[in-house]
C-alpha atoms as a PDB file:
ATOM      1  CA  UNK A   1      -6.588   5.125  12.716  1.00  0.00           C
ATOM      2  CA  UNK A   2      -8.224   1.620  12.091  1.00  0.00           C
ATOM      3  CA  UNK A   3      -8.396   2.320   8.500  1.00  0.00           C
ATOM      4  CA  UNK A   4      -4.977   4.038   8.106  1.00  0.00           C
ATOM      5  CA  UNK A   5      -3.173   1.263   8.900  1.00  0.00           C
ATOM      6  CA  UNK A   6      -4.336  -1.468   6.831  1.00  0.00           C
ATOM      7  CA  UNK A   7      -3.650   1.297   3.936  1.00  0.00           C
ATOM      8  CA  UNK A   8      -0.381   1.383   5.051  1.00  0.00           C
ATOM      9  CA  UNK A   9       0.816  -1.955   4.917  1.00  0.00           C
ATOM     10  CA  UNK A  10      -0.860  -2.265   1.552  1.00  0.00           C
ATOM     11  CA  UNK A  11       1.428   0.860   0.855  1.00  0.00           C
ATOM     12  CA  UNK A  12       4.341  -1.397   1.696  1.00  0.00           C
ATOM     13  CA  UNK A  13       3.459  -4.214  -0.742  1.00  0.00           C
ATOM     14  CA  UNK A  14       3.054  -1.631  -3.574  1.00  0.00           C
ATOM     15  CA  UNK A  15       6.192   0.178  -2.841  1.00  0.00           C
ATOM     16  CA  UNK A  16       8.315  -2.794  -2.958  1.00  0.00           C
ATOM     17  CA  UNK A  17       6.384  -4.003  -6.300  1.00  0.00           C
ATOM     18  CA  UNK A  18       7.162  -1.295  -7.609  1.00  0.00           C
ATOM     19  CA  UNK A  19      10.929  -1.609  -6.663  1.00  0.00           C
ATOM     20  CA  UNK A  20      11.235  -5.243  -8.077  1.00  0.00           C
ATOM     21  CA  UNK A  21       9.579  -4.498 -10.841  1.00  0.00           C
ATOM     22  CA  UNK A  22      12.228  -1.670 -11.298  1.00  0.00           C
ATOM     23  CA  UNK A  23      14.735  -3.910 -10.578  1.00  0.00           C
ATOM     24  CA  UNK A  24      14.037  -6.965 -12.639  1.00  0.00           C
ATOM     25  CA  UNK A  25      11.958  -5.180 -16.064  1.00  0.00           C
ATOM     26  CA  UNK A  26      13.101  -3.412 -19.016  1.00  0.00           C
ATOM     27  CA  UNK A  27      11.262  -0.136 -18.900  1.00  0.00           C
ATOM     28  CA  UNK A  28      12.370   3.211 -20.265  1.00  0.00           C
ATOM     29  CA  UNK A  29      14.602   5.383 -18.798  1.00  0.00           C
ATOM     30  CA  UNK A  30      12.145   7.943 -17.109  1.00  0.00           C
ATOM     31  CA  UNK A  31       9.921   4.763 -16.186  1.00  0.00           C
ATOM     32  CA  UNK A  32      12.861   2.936 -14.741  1.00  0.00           C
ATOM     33  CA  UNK A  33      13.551   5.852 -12.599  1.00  0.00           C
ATOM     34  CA  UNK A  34      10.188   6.469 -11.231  1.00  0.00           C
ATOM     35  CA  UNK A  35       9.762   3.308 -10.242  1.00  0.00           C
ATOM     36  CA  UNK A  36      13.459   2.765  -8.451  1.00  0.00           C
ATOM     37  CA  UNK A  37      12.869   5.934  -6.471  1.00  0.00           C
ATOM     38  CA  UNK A  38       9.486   5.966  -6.088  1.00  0.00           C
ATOM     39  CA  UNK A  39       8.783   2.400  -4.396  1.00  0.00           C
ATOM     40  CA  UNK A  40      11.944   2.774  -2.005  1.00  0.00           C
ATOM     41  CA  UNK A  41      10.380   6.262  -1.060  1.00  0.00           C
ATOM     42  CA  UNK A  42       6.651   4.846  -0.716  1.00  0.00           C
ATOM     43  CA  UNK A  43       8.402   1.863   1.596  1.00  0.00           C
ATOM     44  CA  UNK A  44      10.066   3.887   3.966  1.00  0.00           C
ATOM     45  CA  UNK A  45       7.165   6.842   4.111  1.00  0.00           C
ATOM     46  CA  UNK A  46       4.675   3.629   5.071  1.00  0.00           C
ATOM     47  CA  UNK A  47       7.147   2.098   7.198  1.00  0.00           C
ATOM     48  CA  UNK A  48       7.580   5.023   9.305  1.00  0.00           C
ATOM     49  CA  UNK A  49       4.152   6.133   9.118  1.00  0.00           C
ATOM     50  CA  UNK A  50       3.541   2.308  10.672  1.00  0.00           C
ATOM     51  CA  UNK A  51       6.206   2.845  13.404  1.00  0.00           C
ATOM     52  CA  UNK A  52       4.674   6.040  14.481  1.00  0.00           C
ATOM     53  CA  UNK A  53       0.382   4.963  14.518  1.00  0.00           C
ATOM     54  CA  UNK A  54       2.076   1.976  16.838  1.00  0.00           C
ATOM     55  CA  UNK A  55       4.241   3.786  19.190  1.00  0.00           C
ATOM     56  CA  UNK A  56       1.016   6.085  19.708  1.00  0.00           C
ATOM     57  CA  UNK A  57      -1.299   3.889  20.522  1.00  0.00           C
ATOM     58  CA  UNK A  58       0.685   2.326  23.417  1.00  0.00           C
ATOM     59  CA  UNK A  59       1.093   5.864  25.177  1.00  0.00           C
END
């Protein structure tokens, strides 16, 4: 668990890297779209993976 989490936020940062630089670059088409969905998905999945380890450990 102590490890998980710091991996987690760093998940965060990446995730929403990789939705600016979706947002803001001109990549291809396939490259666009990997990055758009992927960083969104890799935010939330961390998020919530952050919400739950912290919830747990207060029980």
């Amino acid at each position: 668990m102590r490890v998980l989490l710091p991996v987690l936020m760093i998940g965060l940062i990446v995730g929403n890297l990789f939705t600016i630089l979706g947002l803001t670059t001109n990549l291809p088409s396939g490259l666009n779209r990997l990055f758009l969905f992927g960083g969104p998905a890799l935010t939330i999945l961390a998020a919530v993976s952050i919400i739950v380890i912290v919830l747990q450990r207060r029980r």
